[in-house]
Protein backbone atom coordinates (compact mmCIF):
# COMPACT_ATOMS: atom_id res chain seq x y z
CA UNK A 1 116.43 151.04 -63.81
CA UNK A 2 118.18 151.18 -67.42
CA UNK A 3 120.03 148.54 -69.20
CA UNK A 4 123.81 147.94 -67.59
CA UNK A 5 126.38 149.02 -70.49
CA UNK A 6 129.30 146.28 -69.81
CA UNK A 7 132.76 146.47 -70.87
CA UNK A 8 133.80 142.79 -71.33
CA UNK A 9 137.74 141.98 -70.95
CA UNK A 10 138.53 138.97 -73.00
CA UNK A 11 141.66 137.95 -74.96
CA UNK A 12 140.30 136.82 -78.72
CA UNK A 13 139.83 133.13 -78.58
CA UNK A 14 136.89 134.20 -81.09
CA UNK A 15 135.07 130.72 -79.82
CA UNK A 16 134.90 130.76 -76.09
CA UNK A 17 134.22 134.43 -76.37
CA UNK A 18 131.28 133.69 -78.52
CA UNK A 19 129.69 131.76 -76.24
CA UNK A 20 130.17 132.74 -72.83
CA UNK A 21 130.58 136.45 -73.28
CA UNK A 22 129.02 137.15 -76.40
CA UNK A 23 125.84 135.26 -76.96
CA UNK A 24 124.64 136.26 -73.31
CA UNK A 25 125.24 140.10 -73.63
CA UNK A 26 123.57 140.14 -76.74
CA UNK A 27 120.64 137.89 -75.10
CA UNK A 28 120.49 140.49 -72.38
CA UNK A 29 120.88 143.01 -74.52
CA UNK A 30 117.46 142.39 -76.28
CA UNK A 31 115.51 142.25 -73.34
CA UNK A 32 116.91 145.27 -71.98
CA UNK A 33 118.79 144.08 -69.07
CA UNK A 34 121.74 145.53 -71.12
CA UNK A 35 121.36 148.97 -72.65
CA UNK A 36 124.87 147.95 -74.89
CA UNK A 37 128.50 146.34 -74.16
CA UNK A 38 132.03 146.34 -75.82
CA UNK A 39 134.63 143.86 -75.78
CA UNK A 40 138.05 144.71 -74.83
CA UNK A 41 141.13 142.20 -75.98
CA UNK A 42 143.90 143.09 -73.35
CA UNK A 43 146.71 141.02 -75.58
CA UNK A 44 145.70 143.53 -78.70
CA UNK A 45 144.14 146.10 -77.56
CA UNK A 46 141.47 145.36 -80.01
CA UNK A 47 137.54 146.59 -79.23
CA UNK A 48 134.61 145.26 -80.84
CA UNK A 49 131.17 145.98 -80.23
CA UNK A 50 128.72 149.13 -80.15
CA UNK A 51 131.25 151.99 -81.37
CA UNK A 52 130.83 155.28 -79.50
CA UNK A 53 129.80 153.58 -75.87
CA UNK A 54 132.55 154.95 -73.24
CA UNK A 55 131.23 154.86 -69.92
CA UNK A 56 130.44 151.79 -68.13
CA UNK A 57 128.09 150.29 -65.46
CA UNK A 58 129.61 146.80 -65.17
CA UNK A 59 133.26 144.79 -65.73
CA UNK A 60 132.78 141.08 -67.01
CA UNK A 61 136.66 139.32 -67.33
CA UNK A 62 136.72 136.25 -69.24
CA UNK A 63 139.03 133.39 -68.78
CA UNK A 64 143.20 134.55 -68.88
CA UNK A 65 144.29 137.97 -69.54
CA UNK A 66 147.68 139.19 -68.83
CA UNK A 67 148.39 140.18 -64.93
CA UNK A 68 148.11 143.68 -65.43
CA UNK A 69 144.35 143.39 -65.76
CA UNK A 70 144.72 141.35 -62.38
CA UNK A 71 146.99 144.59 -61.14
CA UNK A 72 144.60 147.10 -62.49
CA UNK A 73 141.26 145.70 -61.18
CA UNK A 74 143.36 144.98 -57.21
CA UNK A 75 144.78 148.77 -57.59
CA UNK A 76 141.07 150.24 -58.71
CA UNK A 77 139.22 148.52 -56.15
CA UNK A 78 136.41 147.85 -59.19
CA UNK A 79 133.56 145.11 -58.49
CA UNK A 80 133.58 142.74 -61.65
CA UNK A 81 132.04 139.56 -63.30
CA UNK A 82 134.73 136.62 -63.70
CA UNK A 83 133.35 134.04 -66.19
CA UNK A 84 135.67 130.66 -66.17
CA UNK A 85 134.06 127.57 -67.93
CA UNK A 86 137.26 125.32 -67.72
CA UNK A 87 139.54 123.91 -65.07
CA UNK A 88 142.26 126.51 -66.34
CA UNK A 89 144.53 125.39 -63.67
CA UNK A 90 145.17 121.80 -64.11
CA UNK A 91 147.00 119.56 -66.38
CA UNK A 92 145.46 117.66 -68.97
CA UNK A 93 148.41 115.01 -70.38
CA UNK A 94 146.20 115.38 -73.82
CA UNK A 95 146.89 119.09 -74.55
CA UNK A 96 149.79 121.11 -75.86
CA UNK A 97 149.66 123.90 -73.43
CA UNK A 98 150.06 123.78 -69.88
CA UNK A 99 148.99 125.96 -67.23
CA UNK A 100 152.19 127.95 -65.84
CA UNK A 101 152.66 129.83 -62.71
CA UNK A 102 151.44 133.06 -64.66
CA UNK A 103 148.15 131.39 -65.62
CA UNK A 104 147.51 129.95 -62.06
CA UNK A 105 148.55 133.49 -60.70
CA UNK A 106 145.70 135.61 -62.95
CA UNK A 107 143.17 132.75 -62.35
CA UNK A 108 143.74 132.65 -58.51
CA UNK A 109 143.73 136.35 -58.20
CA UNK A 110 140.77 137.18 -60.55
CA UNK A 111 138.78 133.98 -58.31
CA UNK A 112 139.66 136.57 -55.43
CA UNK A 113 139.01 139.94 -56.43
CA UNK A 114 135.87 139.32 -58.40
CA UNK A 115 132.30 140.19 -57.29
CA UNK A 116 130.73 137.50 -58.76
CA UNK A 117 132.25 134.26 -60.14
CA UNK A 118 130.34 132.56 -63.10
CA UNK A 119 131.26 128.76 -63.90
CA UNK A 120 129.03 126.11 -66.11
CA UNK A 121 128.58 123.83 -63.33
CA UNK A 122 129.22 123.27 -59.49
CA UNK A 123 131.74 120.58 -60.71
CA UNK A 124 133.92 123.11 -61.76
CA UNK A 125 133.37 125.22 -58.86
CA UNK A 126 133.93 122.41 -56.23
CA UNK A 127 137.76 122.16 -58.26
CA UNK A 128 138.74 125.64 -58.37
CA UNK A 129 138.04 125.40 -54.44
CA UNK A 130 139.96 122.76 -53.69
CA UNK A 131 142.93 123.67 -56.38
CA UNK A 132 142.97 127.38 -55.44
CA UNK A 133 141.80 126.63 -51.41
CA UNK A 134 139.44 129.93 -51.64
CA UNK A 135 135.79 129.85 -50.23
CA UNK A 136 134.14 131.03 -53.84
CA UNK A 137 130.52 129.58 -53.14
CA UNK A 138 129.31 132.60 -51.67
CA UNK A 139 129.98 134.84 -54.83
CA UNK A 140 129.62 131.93 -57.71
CA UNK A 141 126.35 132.15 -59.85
CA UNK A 142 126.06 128.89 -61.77
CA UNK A 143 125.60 130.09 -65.43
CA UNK A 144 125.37 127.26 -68.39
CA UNK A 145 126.45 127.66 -71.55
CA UNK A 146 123.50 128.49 -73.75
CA UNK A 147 121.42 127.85 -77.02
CA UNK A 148 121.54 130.35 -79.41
CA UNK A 149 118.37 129.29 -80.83
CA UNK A 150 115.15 130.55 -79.74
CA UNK A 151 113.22 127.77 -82.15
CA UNK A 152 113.87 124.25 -82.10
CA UNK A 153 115.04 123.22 -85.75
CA UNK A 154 112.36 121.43 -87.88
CA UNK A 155 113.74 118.38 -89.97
CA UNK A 156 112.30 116.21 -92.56
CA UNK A 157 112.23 112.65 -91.07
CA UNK A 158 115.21 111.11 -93.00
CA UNK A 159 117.74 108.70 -91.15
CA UNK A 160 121.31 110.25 -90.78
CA UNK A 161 123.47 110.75 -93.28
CA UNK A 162 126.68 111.03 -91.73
CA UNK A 163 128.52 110.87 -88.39
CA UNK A 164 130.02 114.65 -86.91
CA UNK A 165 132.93 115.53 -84.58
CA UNK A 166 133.95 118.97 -83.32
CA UNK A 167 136.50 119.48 -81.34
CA UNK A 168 137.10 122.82 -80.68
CA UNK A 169 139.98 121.55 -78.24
CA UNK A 170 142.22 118.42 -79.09
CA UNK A 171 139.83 115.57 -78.60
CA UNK A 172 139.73 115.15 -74.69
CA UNK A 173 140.50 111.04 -75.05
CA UNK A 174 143.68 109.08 -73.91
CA UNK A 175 143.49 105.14 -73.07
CA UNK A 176 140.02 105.40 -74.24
CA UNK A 177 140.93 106.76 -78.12
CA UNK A 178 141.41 103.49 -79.63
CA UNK A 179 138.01 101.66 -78.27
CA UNK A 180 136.29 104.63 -79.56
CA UNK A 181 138.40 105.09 -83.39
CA UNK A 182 137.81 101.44 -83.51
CA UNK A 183 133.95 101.92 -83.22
CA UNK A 184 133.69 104.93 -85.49
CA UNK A 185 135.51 103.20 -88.20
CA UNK A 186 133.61 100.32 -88.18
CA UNK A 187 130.46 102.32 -88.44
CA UNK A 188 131.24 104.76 -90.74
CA UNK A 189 132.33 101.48 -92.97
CA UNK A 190 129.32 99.63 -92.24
CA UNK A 191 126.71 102.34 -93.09
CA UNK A 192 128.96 104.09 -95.43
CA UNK A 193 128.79 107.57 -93.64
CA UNK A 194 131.75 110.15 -93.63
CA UNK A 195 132.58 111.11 -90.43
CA UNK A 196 132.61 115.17 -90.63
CA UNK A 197 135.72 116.56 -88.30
CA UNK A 198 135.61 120.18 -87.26
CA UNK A 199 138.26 121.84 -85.36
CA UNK A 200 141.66 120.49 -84.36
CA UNK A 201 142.58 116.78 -84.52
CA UNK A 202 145.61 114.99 -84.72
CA UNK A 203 146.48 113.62 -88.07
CA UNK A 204 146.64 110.35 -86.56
CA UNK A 205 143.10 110.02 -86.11
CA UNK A 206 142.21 111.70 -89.48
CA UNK A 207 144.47 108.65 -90.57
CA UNK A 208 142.50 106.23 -88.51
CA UNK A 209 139.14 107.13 -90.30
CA UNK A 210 139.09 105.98 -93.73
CA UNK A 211 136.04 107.90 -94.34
CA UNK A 212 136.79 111.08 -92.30
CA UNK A 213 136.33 114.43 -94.13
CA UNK A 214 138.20 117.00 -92.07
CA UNK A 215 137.17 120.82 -92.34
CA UNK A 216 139.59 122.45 -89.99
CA UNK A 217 138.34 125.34 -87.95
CA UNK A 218 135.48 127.28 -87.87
CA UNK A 219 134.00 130.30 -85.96
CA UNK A 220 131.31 130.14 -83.63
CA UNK A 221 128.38 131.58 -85.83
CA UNK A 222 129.79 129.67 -88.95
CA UNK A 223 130.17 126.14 -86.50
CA UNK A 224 126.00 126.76 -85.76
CA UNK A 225 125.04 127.71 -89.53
CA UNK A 226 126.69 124.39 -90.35
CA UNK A 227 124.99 122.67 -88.21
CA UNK A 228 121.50 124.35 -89.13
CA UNK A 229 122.30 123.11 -92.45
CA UNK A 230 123.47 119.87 -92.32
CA UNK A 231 121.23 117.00 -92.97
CA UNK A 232 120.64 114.58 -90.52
CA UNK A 233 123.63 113.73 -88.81
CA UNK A 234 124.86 111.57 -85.57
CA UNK A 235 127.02 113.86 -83.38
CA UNK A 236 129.93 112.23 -81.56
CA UNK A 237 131.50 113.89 -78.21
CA UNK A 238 133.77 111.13 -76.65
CA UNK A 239 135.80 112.35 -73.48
CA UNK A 240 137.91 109.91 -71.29
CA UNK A 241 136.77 108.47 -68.27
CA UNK A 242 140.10 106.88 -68.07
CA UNK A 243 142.88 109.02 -67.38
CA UNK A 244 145.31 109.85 -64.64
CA UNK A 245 143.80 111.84 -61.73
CA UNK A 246 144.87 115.67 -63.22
CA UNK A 247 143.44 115.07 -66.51
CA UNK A 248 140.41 113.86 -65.34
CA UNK A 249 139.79 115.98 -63.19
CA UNK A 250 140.07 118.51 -65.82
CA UNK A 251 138.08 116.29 -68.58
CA UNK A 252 135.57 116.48 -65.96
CA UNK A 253 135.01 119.42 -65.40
CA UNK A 254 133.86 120.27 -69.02
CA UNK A 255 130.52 121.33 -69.80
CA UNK A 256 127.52 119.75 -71.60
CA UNK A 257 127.75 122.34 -74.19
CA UNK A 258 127.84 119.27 -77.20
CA UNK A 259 124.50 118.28 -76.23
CA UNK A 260 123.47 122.07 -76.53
CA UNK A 261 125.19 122.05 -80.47
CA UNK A 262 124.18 118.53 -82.10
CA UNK A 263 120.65 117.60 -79.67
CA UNK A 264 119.77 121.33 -79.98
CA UNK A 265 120.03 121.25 -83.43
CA UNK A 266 118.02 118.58 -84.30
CA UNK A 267 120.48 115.58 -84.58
CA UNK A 268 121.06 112.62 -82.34
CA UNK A 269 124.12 111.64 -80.52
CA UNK A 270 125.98 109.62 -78.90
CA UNK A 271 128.39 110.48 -75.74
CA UNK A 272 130.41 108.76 -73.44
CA UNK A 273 129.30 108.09 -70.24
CA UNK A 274 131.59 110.64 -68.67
CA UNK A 275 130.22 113.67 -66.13
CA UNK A 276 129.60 116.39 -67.98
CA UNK A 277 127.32 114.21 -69.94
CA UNK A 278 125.65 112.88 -66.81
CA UNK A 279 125.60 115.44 -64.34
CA UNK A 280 123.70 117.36 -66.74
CA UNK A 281 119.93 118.84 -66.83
CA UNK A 282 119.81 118.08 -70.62
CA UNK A 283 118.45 114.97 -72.09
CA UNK A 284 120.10 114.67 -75.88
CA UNK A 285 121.09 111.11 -77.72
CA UNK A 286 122.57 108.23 -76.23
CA UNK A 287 125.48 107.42 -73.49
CA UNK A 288 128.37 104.96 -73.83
CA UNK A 289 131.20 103.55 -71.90
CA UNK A 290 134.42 104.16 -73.64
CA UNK A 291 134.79 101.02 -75.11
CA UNK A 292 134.82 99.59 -78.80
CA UNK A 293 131.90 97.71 -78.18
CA UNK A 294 129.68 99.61 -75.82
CA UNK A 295 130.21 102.84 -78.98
CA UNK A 296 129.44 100.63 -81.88
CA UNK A 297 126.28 99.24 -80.19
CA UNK A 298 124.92 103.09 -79.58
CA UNK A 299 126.00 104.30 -82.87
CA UNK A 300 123.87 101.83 -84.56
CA UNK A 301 121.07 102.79 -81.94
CA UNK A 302 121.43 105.80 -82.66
CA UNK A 303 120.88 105.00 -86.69
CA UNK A 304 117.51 102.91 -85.68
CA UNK A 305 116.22 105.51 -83.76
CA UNK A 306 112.83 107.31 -84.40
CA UNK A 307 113.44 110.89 -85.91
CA UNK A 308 110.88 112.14 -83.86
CA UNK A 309 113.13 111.39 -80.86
CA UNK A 310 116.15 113.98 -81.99
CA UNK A 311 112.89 116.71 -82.67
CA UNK A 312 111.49 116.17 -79.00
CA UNK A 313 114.85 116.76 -77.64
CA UNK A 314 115.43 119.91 -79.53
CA UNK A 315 112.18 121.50 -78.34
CA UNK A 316 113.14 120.17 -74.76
CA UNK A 317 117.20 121.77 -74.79
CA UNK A 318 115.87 125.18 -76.73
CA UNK A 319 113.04 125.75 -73.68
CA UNK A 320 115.89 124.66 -71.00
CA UNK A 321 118.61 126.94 -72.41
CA UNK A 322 117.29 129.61 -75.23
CA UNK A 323 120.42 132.07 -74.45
CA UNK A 324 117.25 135.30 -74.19
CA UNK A 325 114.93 133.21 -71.88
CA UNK A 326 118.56 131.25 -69.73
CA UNK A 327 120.33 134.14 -69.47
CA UNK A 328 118.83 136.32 -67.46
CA UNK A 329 119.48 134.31 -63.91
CA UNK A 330 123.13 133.60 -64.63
CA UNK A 331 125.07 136.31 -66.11
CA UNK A 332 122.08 139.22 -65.64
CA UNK A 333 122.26 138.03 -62.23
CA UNK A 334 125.99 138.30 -61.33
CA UNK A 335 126.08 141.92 -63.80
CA UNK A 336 123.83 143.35 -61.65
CA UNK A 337 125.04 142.39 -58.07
CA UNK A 338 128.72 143.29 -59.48
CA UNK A 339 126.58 146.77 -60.95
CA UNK A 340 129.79 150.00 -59.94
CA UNK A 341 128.84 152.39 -57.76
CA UNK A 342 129.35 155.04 -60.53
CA UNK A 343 129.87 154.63 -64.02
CA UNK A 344 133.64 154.09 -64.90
CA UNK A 345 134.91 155.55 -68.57
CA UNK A 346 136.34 153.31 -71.08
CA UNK A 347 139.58 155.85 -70.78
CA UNK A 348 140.08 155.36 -67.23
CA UNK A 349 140.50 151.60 -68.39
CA UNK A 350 142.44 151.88 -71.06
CA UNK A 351 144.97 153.39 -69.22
CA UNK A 352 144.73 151.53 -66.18
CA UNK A 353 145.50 148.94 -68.48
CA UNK A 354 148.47 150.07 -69.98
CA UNK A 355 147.02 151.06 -73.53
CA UNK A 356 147.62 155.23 -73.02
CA UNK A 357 148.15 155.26 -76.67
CA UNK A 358 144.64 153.11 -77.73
CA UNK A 359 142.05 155.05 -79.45
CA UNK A 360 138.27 154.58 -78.08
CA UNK A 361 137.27 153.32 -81.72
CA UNK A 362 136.79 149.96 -82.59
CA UNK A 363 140.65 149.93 -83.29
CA UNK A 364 142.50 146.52 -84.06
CA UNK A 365 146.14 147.68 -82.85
CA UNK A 366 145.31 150.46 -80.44
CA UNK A 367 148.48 150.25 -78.39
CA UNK A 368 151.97 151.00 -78.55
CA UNK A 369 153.91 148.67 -81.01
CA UNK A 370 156.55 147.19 -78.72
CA UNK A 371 153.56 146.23 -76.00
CA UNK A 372 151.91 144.45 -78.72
CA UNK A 373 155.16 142.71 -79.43
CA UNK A 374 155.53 141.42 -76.10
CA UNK A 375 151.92 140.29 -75.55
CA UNK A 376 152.45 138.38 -78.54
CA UNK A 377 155.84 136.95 -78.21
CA UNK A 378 154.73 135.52 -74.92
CA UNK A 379 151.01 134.56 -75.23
CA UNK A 380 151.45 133.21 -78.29
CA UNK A 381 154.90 131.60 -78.91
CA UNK A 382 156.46 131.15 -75.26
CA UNK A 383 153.54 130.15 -73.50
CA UNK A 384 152.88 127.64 -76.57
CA UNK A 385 156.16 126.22 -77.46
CA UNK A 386 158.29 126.37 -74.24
CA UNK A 387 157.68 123.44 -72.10
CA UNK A 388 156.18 124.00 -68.94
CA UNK A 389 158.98 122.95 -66.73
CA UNK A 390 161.61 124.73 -68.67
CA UNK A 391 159.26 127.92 -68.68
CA UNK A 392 159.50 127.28 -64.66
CA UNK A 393 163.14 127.01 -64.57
CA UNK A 394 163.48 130.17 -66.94
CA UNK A 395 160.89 132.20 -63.91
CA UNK A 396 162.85 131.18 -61.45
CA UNK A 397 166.22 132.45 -62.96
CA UNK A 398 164.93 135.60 -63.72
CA UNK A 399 163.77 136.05 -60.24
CA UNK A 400 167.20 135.19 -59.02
CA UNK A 401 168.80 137.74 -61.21
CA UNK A 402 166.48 140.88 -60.30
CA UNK A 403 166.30 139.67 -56.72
């Protein structure tokens, strides 16, 4: 049977969709399990991918779209793929955003509706059950987030240089931020090491880190050619094991994809003792308790260490998860049990969708003006800025008034 061609719906956070819709269509797509896919960005109307493809075998939704994808895909009866690799629907007292009845709404009905539902880990699935109270096990597929390497990386034997943090997030820490700030500064001090930040951080901890060099945000290929480059470095991924019950429970159910980026790469680690890092098939660096001490004492075990002992744990997390070997019985799986009963044209979609107006190009602003307005007004300043219990009080009146 040919390659599935797969129209992937997923709004452009250009770093989730790297790795959990891009990387394993493109894995797939070299060993022929897909003949070809395209990306669809329902806030935008943007498409990316192989230009000219406009029929389709097989519907993979990532993450949050607005509910008229939801609308479309309950109206059209169409099997698809729902990939969700975070706990989308609870509260974590460290981030900005909040999930609002809108986001719950999409996530619970796309949970429904889809075919197949691929998550990281049965940790998340066991929470969207008991959030959401839906039966999913039957159509989840457990599908972990993968190495885009299909070598291990090579490195001269040379004791680290410097101490990394990414955070593609804000840092996922609470009570348990100034144990671990105390213990970084003290070692980047001690040995003289910068401490690399990548991503978003609060100035306060850039403040707290004498010796901390931060390089904002950076893409998903550009994140991995960094770290292909960079000498010998000691990855840090603290998460709290701390918090009140929501945030845990969403700190939780995280992945064990910062093993994947600093052990795959060739550096050591260290990473509190927390359960993505433990409920985990991957063996990468050293664990710690969130505390000043218990962090100190593995940084500078993790400074001792043999080199050889970062290379044996690259070869080890490439063979577990190289994305073209991996992901084949997690997302080729769920494609082709979700597979349409006919193909369905990228048209069909587009205007089931809304986007009458969008060109089948790879156009950036394919849809009328005043929709792209909207989309953007609310995904990315309401949802944002407005508080989530005023954005509930503001719902509620406008349900009142059109009542």
């Amino acid at each position: 049977m040919a390659g599935l061609r797969v129209l992937a719906i997923a709004p452009d956070k250009a770093f989730l969709r790297e790795v959990r819709v891009v990387l394993p269509l493109a894995a797939l797509e070299l060993t022929g399990a897909v003949a070809g896919f395209r990306i669809l960005d329902p806030v935008t109307g943007a498409l990316s991918g192989r230009e000219g493809l406009d029929a389709f075998d097989a519907l993979l939704v990532q993450r949050q779209a607005p509910m008229r994808v939801a609308r479309f895909l309950s109206r059209s009866g169409l099997p698809f793929v729902y990939d969700l690799d975070d706990l989308l629907v609870s509260r974590a007292s460290y981030r900005r955003d909040a999930p609002d009845a809108g986001l719950r709404e999409f996530v619970d009905q796309a949970c429904g509706l889809c075919r197949r539902l691929t998550v990281p880990h049965r940790r998340l699935l066991a929470s969207l059950e008991s959030r959401l109270g839906l039966d999913l096990a039957h159509k989840a597929v457990i599908a972990p987030n993968l190495c885009p390497l299909s070598e291990p990386v090579s490195r001269p034997p040379a004791p680290p240089r410097c101490l990394v943090w990414t955070s593609s997030d804000l840092p996922a820490l609470t009570v348990s931020k100034r144990g671990v700030l105390q213990a970084v500064r003290e070692f980047s001090r001690a040995r003289n090491m910068p401490v690399r930040l990548i991503g978003e951080f609060d100035p306060a901890i850039v403040q707290a880190l004498p010796g901390a060099v931060a390089m904002g945000r950076m893409d998903y290929w550009r994140h991995k050619l960094f770290l292909l480059n960079l000498p010998p470095s000691i990855g840090v991924a603290p998460l709290e094991t701390g918090a009140d019950p929501h945030t845990q429970e969403f700190v939780d159910c995280k992945s064990d994809v910062k093993m994947i980026e600093y052990g795959g790469f060739g550096h050591a680690g260290v990473y509190s003792r927390a359960a993505p890092h433990v409920d985990t098939d991957l063996k990468a660096g050293l664990l710690a308790d969130n505390t000043a001490e218990a962090w100190l004492e593995a940084l500078e075990a993790a400074a001792e260490a043999e080199p050889e002992r970062w290379a044996r744990e690259s070869r080890a997390i490439v063979r577990a998860r190289n994305a073209e070997t991996a992901a084949a019985s997690g997302w080729g799986s769920a494609l082709a049990e979700a597979r349409l009963d006919g193909p369905v044209s990228l048209r069909h979609v587009l205007e089931g969708l809304g986007l009458k107006h969008h060109h089948p190009g790879n156009a950036q602003d394919g849809y009328p003006p005043h929709h792209r307005l909207a989309d953007r007004l609310y995904h990315g300043v309401y949802q944002r800025l407005v508080p989530r219990r005023l954005r509930g009080g503001i719902g509620r009146l406008l349900e009142d008034l059109t009542r």
